[in-house]
N, C-alpha and C. Protein backbone atom coordinates (compact mmCIF):
# COMPACT_ATOMS: atom_id res chain seq x y z
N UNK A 1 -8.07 2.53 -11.40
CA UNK A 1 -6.87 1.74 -11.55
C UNK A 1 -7.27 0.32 -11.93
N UNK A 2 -6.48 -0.52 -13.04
CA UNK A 2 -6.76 -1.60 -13.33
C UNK A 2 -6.26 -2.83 -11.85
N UNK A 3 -6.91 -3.71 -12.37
CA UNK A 3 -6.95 -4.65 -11.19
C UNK A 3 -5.58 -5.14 -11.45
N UNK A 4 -4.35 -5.27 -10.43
CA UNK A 4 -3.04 -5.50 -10.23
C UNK A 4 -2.66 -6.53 -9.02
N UNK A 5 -1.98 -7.28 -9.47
CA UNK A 5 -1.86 -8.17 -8.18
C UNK A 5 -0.31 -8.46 -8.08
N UNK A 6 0.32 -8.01 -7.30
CA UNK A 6 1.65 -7.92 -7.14
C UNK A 6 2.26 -8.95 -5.93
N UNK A 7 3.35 -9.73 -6.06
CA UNK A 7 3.97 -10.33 -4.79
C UNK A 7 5.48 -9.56 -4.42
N UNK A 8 5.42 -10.21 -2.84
CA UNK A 8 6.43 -9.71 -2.29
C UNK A 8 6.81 -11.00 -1.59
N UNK A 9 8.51 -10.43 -1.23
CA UNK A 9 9.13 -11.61 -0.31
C UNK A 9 9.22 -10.97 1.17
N UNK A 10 8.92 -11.82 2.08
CA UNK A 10 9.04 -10.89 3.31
C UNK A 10 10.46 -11.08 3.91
N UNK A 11 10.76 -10.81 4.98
CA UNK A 11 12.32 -10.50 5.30
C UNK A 11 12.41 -12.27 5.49
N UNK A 12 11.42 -12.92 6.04
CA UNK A 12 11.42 -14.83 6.46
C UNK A 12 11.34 -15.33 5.31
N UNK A 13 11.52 -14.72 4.34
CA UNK A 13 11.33 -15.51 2.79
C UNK A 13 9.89 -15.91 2.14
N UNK A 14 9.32 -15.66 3.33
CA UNK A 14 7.52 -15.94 2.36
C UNK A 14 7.33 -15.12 1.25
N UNK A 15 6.45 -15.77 0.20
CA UNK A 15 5.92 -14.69 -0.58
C UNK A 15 4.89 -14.37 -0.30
N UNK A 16 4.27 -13.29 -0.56
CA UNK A 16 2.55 -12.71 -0.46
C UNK A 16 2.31 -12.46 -1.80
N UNK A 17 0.81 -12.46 -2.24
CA UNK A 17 0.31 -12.10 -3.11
C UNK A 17 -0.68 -10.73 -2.59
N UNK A 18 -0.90 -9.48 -2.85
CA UNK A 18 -1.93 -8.47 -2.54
C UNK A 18 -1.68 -7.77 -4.02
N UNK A 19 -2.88 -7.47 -3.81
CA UNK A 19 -3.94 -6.30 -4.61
C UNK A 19 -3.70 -4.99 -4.47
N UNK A 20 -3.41 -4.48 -5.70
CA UNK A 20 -3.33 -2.83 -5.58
C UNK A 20 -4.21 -2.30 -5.77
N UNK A 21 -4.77 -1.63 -4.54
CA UNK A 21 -5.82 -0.72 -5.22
C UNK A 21 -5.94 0.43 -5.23
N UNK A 22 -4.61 1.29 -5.04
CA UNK A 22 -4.26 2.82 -5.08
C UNK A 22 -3.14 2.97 -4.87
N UNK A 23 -2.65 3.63 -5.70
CA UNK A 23 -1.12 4.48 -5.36
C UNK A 23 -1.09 6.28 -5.54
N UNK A 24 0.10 6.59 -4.76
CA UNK A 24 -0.14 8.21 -4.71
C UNK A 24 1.07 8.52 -4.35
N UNK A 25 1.92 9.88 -4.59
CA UNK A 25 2.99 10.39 -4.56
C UNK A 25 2.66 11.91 -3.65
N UNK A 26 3.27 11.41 -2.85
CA UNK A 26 3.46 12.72 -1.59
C UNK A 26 4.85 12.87 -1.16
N UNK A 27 5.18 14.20 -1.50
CA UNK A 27 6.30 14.83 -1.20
C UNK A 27 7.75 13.94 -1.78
N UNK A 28 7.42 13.53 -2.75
CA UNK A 28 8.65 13.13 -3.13
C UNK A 28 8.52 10.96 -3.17
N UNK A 29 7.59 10.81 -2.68
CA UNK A 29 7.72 9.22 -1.62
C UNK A 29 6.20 8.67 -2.43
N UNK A 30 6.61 7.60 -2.74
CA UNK A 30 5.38 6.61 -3.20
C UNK A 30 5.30 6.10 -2.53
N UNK A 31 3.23 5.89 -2.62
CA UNK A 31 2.91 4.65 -1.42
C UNK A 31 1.92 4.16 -2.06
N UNK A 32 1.73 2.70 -2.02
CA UNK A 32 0.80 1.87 -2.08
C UNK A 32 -0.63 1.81 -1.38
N UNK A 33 -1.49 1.51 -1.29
CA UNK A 33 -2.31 1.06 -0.64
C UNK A 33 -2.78 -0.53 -1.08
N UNK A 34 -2.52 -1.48 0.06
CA UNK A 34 -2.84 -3.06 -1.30
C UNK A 34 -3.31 -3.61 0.42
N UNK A 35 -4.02 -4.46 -0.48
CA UNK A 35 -4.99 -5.20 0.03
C UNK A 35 -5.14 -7.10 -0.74
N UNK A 36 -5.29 -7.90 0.52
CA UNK A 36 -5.41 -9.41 0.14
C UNK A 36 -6.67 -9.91 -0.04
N UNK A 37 -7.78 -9.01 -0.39
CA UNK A 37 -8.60 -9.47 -1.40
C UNK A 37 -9.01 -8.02 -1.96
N UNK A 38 -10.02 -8.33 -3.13
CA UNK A 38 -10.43 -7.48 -4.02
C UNK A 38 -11.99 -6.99 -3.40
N UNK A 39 -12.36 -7.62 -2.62
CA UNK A 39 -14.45 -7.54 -2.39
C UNK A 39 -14.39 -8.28 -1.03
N UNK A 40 -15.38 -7.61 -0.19
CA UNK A 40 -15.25 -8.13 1.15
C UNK A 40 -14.26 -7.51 1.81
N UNK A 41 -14.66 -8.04 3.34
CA UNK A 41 -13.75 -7.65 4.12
C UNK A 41 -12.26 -8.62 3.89
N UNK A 42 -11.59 -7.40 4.15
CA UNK A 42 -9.87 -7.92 4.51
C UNK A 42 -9.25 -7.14 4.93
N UNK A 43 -7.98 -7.40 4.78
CA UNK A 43 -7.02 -6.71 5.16
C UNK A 43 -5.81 -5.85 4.62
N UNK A 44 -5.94 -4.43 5.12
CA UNK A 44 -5.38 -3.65 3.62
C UNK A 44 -4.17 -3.13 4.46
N UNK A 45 -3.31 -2.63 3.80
CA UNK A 45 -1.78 -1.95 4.21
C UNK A 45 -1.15 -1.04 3.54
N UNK A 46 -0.81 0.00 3.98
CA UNK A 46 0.00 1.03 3.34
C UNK A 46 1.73 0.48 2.96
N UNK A 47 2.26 0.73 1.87
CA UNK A 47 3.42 0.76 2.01
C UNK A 47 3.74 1.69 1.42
N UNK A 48 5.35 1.92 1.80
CA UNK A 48 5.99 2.89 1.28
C UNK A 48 7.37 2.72 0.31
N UNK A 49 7.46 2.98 -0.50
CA UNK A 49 8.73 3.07 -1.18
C UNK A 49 9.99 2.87 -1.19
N UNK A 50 10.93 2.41 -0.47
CA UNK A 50 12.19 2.99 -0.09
C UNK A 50 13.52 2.78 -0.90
N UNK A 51 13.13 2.69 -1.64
CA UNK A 51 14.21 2.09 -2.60
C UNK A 51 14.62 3.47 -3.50
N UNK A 52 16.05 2.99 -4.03
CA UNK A 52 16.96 4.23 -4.41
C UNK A 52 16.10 4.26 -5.98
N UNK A 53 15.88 5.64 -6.50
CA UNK A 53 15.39 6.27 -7.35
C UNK A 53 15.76 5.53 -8.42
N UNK A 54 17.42 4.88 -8.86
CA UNK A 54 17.63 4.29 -10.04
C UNK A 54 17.47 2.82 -10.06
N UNK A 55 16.72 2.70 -8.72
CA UNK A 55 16.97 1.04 -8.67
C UNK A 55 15.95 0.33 -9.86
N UNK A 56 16.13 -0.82 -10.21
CA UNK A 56 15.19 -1.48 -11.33
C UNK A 56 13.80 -1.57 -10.44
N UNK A 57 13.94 -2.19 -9.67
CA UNK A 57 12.86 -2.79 -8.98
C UNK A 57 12.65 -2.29 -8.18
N UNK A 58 11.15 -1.72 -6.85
CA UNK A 58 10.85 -1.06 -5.97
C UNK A 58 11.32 -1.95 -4.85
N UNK A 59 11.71 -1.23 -3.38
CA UNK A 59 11.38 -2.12 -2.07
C UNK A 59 10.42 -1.48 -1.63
N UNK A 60 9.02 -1.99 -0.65
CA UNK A 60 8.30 -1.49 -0.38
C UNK A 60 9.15 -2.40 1.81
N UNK A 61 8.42 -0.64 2.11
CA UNK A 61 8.34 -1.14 3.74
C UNK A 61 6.73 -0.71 4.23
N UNK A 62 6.43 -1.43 5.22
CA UNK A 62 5.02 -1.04 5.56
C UNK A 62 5.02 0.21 6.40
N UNK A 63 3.80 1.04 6.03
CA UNK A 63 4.25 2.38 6.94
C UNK A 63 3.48 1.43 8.65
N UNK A 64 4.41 2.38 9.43
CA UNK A 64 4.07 1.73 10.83
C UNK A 64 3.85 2.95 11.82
N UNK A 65 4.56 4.63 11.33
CA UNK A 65 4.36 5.49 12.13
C UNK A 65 2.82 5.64 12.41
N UNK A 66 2.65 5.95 13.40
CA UNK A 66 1.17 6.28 13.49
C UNK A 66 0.36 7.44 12.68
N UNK A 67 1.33 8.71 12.68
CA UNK A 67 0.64 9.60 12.34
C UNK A 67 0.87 9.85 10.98
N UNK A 68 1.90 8.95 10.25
CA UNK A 68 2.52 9.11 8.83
C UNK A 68 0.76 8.27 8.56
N UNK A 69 0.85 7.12 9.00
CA UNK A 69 -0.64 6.19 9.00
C UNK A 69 -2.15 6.62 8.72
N UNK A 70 -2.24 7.55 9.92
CA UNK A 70 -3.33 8.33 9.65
C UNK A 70 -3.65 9.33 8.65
N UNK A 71 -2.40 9.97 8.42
CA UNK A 71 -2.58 11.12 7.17
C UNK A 71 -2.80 10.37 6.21
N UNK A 72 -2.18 9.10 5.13
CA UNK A 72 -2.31 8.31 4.43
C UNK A 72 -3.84 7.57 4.34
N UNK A 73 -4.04 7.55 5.62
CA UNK A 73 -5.60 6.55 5.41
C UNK A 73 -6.48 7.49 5.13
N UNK A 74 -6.42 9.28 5.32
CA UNK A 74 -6.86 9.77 4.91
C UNK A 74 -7.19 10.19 3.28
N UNK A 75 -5.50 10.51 3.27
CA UNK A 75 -5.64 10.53 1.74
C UNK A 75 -6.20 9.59 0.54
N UNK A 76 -5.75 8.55 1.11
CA UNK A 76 -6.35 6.74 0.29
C UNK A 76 -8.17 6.86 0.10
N UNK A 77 -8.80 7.12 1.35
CA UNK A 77 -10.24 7.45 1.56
C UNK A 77 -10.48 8.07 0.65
N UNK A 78 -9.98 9.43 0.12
CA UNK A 78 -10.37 10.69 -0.62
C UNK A 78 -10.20 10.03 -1.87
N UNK A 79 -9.33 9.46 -1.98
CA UNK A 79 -8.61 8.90 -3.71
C UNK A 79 -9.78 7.62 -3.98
N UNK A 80 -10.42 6.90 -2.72
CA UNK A 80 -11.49 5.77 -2.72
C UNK A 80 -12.55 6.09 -2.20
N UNK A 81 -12.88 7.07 -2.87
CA UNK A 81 -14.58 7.78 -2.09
C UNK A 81 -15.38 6.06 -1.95
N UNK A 82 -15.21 5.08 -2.61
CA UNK A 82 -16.38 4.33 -2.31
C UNK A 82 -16.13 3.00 -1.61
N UNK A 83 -14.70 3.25 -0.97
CA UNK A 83 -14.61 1.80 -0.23
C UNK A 83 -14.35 3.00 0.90
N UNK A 84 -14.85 1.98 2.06
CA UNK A 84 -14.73 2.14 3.09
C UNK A 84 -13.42 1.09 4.04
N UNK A 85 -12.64 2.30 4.18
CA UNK A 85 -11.23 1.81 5.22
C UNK A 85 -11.46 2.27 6.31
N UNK A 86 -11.14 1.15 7.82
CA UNK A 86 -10.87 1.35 8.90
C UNK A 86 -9.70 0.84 9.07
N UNK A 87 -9.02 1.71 10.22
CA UNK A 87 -7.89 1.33 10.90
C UNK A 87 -8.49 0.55 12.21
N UNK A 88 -7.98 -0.58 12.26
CA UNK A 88 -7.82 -1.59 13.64
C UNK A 88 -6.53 -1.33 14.75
């Protein structure tokens, strides 16, 4: 995947800037995997999709279930054989 750097507004109005560095479609539902840097340690996050199919623009929510979490960090791993993700 080419190097992508996308912002978001959070619900307090901040913007963020993160890094995409994988996306994947399971069961119907897109999710991100992005991260606030590119090399080195940081800090990476799943999101998920939720926005209506015809909408122009995506909403992303962060996944927070635990076990939706874990299956995902799995899958992300497999799709990134060469970075190494831990969950904190």
């Amino acid at each position: 995947m080419a190097e992508e750097k996308i912002s978001f507004t959070t619900d307090d109005g901040k913007t963020v800037s993160l890094y995409v560095l994988e996306e994947t479609r399971i069961s119907g539902m897109d999710y991100i995997l992005v991260a606030d840097t590119l090399e080195g340690d940081g800090n990476c996050y799943i999101l998920k999709d939720v926005s209506e199919a015809e909408s122009p623009e995506a909403v992303y929510e962060m996944v927070e279930n635990s076990s939706e979490l874990d299956y995902l960090m799995g899958i992300f791993s497999q799709l990134l054989d060469d970075v190494d993700i831990e969950l904190e």
